[in-house]
Structures are given as C-alpha cells and as structure tokens.
N, C-alpha and C. Protein backbone atom coordinates (compact mmCIF):
# COMPACT_ATOMS: atom_id res chain seq x y z
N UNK A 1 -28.43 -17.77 47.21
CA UNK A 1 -28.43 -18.92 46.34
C UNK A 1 -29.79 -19.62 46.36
N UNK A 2 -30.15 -19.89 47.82
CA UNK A 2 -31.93 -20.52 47.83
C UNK A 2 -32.70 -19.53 46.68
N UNK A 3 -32.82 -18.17 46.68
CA UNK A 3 -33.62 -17.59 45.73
C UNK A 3 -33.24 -17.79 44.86
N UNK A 4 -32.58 -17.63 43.96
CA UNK A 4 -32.11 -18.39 42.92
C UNK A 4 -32.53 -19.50 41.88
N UNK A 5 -32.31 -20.78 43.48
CA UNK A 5 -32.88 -21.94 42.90
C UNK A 5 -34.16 -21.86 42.81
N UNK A 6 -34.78 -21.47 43.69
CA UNK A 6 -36.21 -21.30 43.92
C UNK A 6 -37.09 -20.26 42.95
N UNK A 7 -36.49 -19.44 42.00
CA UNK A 7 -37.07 -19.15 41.22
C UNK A 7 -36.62 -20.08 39.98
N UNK A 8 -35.28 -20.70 39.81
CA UNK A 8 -35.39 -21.44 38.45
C UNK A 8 -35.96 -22.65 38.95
N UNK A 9 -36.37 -23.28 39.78
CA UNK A 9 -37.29 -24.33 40.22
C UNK A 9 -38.87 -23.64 39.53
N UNK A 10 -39.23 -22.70 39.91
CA UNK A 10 -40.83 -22.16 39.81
C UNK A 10 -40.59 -22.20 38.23
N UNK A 11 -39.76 -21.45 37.43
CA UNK A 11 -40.05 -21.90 36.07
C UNK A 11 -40.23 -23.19 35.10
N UNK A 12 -39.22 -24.03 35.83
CA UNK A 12 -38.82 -25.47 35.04
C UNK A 12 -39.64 -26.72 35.76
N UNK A 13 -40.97 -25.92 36.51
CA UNK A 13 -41.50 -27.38 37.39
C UNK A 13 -42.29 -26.58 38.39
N UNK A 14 -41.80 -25.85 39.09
CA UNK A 14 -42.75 -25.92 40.55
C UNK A 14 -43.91 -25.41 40.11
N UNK A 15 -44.68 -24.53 39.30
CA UNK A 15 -45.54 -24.09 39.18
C UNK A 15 -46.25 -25.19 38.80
N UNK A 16 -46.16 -26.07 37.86
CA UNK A 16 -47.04 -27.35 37.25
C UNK A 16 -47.07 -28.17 38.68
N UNK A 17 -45.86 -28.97 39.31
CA UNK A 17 -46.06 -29.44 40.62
C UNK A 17 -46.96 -29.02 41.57
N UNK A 18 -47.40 -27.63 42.21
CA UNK A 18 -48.12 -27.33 42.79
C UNK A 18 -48.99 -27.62 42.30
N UNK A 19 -49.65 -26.98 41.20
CA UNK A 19 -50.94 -26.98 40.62
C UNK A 19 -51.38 -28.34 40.57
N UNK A 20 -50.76 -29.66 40.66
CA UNK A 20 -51.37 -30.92 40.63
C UNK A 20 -51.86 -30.83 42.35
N UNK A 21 -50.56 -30.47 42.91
CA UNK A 21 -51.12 -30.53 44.70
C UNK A 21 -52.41 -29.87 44.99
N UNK A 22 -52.77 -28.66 43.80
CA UNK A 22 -54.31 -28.30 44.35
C UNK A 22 -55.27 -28.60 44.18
N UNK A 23 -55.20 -28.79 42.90
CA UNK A 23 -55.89 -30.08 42.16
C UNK A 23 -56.16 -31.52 42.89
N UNK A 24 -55.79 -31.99 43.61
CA UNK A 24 -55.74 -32.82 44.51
C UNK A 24 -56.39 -32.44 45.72
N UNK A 25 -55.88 -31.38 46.07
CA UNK A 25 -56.49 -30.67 47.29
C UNK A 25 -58.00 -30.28 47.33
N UNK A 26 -58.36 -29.93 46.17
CA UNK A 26 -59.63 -28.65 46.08
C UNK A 26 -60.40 -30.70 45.91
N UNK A 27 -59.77 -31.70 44.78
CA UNK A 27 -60.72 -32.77 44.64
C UNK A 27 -61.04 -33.23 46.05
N UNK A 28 -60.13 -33.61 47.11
CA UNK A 28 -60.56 -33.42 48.33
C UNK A 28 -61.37 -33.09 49.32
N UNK A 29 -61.29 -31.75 48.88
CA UNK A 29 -61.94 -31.02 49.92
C UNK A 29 -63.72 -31.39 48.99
N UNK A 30 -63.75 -31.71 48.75
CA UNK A 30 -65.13 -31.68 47.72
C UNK A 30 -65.98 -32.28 48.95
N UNK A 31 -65.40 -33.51 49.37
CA UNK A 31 -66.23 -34.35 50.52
C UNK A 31 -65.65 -33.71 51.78
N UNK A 32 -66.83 -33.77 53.06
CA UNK A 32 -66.12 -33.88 54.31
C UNK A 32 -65.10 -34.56 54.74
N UNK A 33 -65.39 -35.84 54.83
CA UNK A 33 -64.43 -36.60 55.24
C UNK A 33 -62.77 -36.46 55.04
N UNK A 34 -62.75 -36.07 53.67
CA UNK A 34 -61.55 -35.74 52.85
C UNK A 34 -60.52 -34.88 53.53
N UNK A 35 -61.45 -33.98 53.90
CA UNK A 35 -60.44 -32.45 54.00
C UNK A 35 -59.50 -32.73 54.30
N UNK A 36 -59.01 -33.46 55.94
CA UNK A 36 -58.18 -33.22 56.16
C UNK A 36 -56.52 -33.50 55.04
N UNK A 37 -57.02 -34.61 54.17
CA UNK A 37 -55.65 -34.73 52.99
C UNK A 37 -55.89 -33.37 51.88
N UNK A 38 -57.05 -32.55 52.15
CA UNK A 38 -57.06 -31.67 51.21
C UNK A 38 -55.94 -30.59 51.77
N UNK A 39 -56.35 -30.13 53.54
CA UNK A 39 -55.59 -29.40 54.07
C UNK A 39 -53.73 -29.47 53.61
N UNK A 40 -53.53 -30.85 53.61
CA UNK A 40 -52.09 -31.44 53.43
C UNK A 40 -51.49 -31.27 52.43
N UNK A 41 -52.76 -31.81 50.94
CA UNK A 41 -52.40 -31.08 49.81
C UNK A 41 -52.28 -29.78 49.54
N UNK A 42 -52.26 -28.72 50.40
CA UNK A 42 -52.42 -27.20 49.87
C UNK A 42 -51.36 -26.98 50.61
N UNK A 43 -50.58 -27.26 52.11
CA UNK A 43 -49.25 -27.28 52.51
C UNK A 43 -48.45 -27.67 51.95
N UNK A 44 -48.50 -29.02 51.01
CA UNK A 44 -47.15 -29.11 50.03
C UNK A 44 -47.48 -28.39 48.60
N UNK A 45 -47.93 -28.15 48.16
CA UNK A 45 -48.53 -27.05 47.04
C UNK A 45 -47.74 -25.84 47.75
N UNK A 46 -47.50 -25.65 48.78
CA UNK A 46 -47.08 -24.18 49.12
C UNK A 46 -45.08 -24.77 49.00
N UNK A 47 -45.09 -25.83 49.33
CA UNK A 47 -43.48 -26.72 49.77
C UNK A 47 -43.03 -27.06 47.85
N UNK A 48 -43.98 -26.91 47.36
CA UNK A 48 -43.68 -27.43 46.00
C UNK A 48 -43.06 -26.36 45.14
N UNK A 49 -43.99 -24.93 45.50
CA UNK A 49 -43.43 -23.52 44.74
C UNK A 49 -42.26 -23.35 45.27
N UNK A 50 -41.87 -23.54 46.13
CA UNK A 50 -40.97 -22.77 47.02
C UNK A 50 -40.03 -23.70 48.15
N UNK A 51 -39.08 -25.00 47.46
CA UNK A 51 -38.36 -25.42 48.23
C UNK A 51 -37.40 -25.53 48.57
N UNK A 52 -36.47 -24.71 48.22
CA UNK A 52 -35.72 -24.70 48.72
C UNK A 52 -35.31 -23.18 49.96
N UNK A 53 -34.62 -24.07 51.17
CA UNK A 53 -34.11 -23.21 52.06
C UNK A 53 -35.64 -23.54 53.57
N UNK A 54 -36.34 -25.16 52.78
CA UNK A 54 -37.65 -25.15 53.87
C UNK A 54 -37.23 -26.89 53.56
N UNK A 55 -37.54 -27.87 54.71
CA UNK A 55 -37.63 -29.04 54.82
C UNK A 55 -38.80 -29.73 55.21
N UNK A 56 -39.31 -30.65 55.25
CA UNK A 56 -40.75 -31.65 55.95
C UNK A 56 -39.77 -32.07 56.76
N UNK A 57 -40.71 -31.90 58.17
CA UNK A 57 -40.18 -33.19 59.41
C UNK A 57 -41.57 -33.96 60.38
N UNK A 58 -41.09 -34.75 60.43
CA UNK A 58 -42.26 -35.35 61.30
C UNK A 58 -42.99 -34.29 62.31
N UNK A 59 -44.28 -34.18 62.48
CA UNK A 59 -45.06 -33.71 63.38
C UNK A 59 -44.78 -34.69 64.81
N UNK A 60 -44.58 -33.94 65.84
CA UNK A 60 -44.41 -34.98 67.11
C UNK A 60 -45.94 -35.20 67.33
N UNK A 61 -46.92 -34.26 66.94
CA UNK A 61 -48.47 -34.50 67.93
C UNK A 61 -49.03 -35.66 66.62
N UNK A 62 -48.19 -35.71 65.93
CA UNK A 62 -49.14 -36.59 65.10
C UNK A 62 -49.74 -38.07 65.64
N UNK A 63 -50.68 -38.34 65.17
CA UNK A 63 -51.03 -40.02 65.82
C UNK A 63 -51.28 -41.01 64.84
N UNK A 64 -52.18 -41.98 65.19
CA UNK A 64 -52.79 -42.64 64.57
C UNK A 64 -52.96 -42.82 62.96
N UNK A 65 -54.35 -41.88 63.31
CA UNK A 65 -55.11 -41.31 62.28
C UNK A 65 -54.34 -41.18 61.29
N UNK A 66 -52.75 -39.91 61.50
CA UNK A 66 -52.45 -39.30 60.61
C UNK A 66 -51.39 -40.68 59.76
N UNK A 67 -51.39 -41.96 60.58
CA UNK A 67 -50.63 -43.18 59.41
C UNK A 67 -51.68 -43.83 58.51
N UNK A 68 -52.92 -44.16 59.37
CA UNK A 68 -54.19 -44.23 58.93
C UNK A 68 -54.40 -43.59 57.24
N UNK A 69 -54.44 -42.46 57.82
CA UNK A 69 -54.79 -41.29 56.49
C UNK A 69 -53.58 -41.36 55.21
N UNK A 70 -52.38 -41.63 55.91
CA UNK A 70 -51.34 -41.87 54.89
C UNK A 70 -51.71 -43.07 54.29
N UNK A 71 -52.10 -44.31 54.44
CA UNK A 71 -52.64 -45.16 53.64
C UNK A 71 -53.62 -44.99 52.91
N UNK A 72 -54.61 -44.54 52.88
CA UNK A 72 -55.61 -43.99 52.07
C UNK A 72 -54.56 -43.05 51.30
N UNK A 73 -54.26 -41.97 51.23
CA UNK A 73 -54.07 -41.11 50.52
C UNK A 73 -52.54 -41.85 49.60
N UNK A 74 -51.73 -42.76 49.87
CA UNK A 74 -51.09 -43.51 48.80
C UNK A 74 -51.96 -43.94 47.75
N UNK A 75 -53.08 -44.78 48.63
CA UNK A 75 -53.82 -45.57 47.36
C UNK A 75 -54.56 -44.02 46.40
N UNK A 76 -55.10 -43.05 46.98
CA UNK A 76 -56.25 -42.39 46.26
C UNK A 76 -54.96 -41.50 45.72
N UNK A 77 -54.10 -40.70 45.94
CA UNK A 77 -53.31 -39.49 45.24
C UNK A 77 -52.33 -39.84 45.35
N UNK A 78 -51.17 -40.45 46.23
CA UNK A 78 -49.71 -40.16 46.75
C UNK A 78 -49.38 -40.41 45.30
N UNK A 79 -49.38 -41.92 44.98
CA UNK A 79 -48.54 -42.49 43.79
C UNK A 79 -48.67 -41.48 42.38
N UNK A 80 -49.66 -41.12 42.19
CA UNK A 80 -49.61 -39.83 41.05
C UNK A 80 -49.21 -38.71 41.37
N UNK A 81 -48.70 -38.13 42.19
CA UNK A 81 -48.01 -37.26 42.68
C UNK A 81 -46.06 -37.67 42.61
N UNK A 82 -46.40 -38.64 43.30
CA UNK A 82 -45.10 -39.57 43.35
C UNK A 82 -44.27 -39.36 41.93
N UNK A 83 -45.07 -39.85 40.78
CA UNK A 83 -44.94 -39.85 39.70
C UNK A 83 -44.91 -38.65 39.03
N UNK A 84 -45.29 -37.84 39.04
CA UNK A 84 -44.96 -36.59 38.84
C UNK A 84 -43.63 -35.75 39.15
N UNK A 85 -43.62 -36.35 39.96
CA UNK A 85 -41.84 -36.14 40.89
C UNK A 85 -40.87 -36.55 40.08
N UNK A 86 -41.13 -37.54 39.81
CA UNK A 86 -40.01 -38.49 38.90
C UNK A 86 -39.84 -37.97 37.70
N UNK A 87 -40.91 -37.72 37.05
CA UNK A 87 -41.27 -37.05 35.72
C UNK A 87 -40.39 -35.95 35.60
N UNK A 88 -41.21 -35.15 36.40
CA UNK A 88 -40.39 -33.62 36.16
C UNK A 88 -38.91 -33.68 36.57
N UNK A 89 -38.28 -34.93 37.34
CA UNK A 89 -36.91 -34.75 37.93
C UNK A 89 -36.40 -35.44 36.99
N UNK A 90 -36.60 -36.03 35.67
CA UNK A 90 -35.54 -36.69 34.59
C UNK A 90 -35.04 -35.56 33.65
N UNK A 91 -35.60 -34.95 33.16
CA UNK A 91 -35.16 -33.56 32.53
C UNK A 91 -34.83 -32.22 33.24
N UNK A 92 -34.66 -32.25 34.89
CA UNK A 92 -34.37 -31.22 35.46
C UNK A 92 -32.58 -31.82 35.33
N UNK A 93 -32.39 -33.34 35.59
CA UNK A 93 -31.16 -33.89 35.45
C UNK A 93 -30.03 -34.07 34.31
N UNK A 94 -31.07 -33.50 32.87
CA UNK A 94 -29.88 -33.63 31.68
C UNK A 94 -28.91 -32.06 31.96
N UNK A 95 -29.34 -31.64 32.80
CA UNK A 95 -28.20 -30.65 32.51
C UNK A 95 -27.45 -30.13 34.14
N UNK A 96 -26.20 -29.68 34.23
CA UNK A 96 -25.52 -28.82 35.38
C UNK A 96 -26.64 -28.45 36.00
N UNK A 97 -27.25 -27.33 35.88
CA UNK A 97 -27.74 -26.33 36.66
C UNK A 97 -29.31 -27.27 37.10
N UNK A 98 -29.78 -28.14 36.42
CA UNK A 98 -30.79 -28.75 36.75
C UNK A 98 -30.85 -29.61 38.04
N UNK A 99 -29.16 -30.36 37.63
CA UNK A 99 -29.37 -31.11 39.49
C UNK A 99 -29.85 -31.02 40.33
N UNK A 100 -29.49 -29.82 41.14
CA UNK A 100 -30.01 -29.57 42.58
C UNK A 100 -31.47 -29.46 42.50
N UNK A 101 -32.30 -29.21 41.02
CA UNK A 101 -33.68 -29.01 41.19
C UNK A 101 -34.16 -30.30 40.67
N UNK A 102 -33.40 -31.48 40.43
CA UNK A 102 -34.10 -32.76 40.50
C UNK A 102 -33.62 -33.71 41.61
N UNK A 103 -32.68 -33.50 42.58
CA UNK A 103 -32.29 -33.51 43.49
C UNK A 103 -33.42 -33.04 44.63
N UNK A 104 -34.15 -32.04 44.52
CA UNK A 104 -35.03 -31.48 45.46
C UNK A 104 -36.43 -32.24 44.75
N UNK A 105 -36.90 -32.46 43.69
CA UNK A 105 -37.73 -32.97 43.19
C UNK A 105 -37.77 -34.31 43.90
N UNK A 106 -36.58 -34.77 43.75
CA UNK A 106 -36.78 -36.51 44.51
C UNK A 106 -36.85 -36.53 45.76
N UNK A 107 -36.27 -35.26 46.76
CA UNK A 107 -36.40 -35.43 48.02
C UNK A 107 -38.14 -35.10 47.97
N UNK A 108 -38.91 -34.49 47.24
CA UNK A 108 -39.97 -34.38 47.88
C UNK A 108 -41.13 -35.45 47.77
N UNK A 109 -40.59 -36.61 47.02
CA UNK A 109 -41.34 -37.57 46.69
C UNK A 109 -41.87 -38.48 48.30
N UNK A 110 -40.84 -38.29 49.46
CA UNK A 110 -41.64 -38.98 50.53
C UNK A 110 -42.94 -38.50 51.38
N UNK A 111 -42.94 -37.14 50.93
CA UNK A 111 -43.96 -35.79 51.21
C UNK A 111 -45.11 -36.44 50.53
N UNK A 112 -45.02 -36.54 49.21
CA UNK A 112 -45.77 -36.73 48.50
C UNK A 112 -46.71 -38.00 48.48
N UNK A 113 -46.00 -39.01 49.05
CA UNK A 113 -46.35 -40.06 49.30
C UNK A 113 -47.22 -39.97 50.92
N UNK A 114 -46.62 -39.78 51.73
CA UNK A 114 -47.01 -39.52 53.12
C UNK A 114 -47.05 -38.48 53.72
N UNK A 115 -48.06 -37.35 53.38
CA UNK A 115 -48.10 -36.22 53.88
C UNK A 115 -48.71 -35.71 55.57
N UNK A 116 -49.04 -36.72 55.90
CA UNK A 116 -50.17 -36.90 56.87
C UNK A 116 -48.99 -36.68 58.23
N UNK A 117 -49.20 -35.98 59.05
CA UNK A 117 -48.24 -36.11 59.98
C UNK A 117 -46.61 -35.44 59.85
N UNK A 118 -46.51 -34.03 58.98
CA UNK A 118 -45.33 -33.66 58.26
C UNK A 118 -46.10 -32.34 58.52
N UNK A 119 -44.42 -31.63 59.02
CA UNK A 119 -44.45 -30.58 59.06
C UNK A 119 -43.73 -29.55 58.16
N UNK A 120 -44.20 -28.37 57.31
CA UNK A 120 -42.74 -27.93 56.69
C UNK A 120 -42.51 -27.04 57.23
N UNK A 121 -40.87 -26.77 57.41
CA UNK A 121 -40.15 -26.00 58.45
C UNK A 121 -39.12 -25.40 57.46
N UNK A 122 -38.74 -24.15 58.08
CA UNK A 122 -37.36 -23.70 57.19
C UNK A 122 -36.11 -24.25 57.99
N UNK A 123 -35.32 -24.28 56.77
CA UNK A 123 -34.08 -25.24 57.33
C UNK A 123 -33.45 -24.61 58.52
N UNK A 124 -33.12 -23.56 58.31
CA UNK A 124 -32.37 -22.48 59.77
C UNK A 124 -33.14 -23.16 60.59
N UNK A 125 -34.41 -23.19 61.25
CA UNK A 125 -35.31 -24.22 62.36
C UNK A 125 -34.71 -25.45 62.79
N UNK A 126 -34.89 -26.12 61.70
CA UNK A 126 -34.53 -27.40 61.91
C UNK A 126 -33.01 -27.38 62.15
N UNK A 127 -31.92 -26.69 61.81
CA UNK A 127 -30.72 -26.64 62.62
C UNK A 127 -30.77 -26.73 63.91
N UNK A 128 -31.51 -25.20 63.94
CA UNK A 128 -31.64 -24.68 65.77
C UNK A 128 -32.28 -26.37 66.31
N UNK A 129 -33.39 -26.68 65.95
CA UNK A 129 -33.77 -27.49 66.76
C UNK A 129 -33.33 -28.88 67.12
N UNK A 130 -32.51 -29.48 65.88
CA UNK A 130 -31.66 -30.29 66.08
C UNK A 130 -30.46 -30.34 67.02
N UNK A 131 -29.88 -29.03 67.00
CA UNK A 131 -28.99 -28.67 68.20
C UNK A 131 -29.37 -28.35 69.64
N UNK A 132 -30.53 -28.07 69.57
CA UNK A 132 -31.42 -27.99 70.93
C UNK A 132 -31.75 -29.12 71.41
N UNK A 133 -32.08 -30.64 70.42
CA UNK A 133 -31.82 -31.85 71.00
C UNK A 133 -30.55 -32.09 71.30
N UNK A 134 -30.16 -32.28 70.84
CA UNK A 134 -28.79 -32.24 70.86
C UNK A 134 -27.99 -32.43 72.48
N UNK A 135 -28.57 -31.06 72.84
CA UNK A 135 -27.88 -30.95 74.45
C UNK A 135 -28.75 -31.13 75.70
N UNK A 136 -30.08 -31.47 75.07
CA UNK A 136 -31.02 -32.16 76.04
C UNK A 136 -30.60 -33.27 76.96
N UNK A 137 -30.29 -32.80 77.94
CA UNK A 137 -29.72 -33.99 79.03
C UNK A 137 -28.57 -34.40 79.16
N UNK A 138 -27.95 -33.35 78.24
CA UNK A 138 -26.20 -33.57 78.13
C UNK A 138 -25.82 -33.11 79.38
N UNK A 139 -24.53 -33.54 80.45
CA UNK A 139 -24.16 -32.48 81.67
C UNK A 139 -23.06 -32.80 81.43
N UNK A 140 -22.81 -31.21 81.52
CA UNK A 140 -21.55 -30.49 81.17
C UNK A 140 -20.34 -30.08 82.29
C-alpha cells in the first residue's frame, strides 16, 4: 500500500515539492555559511519524493545551533515551503483517494518549517525504537 501511495504522491505533488526543496538547497549551498540548511534541504527533498512508510524524529545529538539555524531558516525558506504544503494539500483533499496524500502533505509542514535537528527514519525503526524505550528500566 506505501508504494502505491508513494507513487500517486510523486505524480500529484511530490515531484514539484522536492524540486522547491532543491531549489532551496542548491540557493543555499551557494554561500558557506549556508550549507548546513542546504544539507537539510536535500534530506527533505529526498522525504518529499518518497513519504510514505518513512517519518522525521528529533535528532538526540542535536544542539543549539541546530534551534539557532531553525530560526533563520523560518525567516529565509521554512514559510515558503510551509506554503507550498498547504497549496498542494487543498486539491490532494477534493477527492477519496487524495486524503492520505494531503494528510501526509500537512504532516510534513513541521519538517518544513524546522528542519534543523530532524532525522528521517522509516517507520518499522521508529516502532522498534519506541518499543526499545519502552522497556528501558522496566523490571520485570
């Protein structure tokens, strides 16, 4: 079923979605300083073709910097990205089969906004690893 969605996602949106994320990315990378939101933009560019059956979760090593950098990158890209999200998720919603791909469109709008410090993981992972907290320190 993920393939599925994930190819009628790539026709009706993900391909245009990414392509703004590289576009963003490559404007980025233009300066030093930048890269690192360029790096970020080309990880969700990869989360954008292809989302379903993969989630963003917080990076644990993340620090500072990477909330730091999320403020800058709201003001310079997030919100047009943001917006793009929204865009493409009102007409994924006039119909049945569109839901779940404007449904995934809106979940990726917090990505989009705050990429800095986000990891994308496939969902099977994030099970396992949630259940691996889970029993951390539990005694049985």
């Amino acid at each position: 079923m993920r393939t599925i969605l994930n190819v009628i996602w790539l026709l009706f949106g993900g391909v245009w979605l990414a392509l703004g994320y590289v576009v963003a990315g490559v404007i980025c990378c233009l300066l030093i300083i930048t890269i690192p939101f360029g790096i970020a933009s080309f990880r969700i560019a990869g989360y954008a073709l292809w989302p379903f059956g993969r989630t963003a979760v917080d990076d644990p090593m993340a620090g500072a910097w990477s909330t730091i950098g999320n403020v800058i990158w709201v003001i310079v890209a997030g919100w047009w990205l943001a917006i793009g999200h929204i865009v493409t998720s009102i007409p994924m919603f006039l119909s049945i089969v569109g839901i779940p791909l404007g449904l995934a469109n809106l979940k990726m709008i917090p990505i989009s906004l705050l990429p800095l410090g986000k990891m994308i993981v496939p969902s099977d992972n994030l099970r396992f690893a949630q259940a691996q907290r889970s029993t951390v320190g539990r005694v049985e």
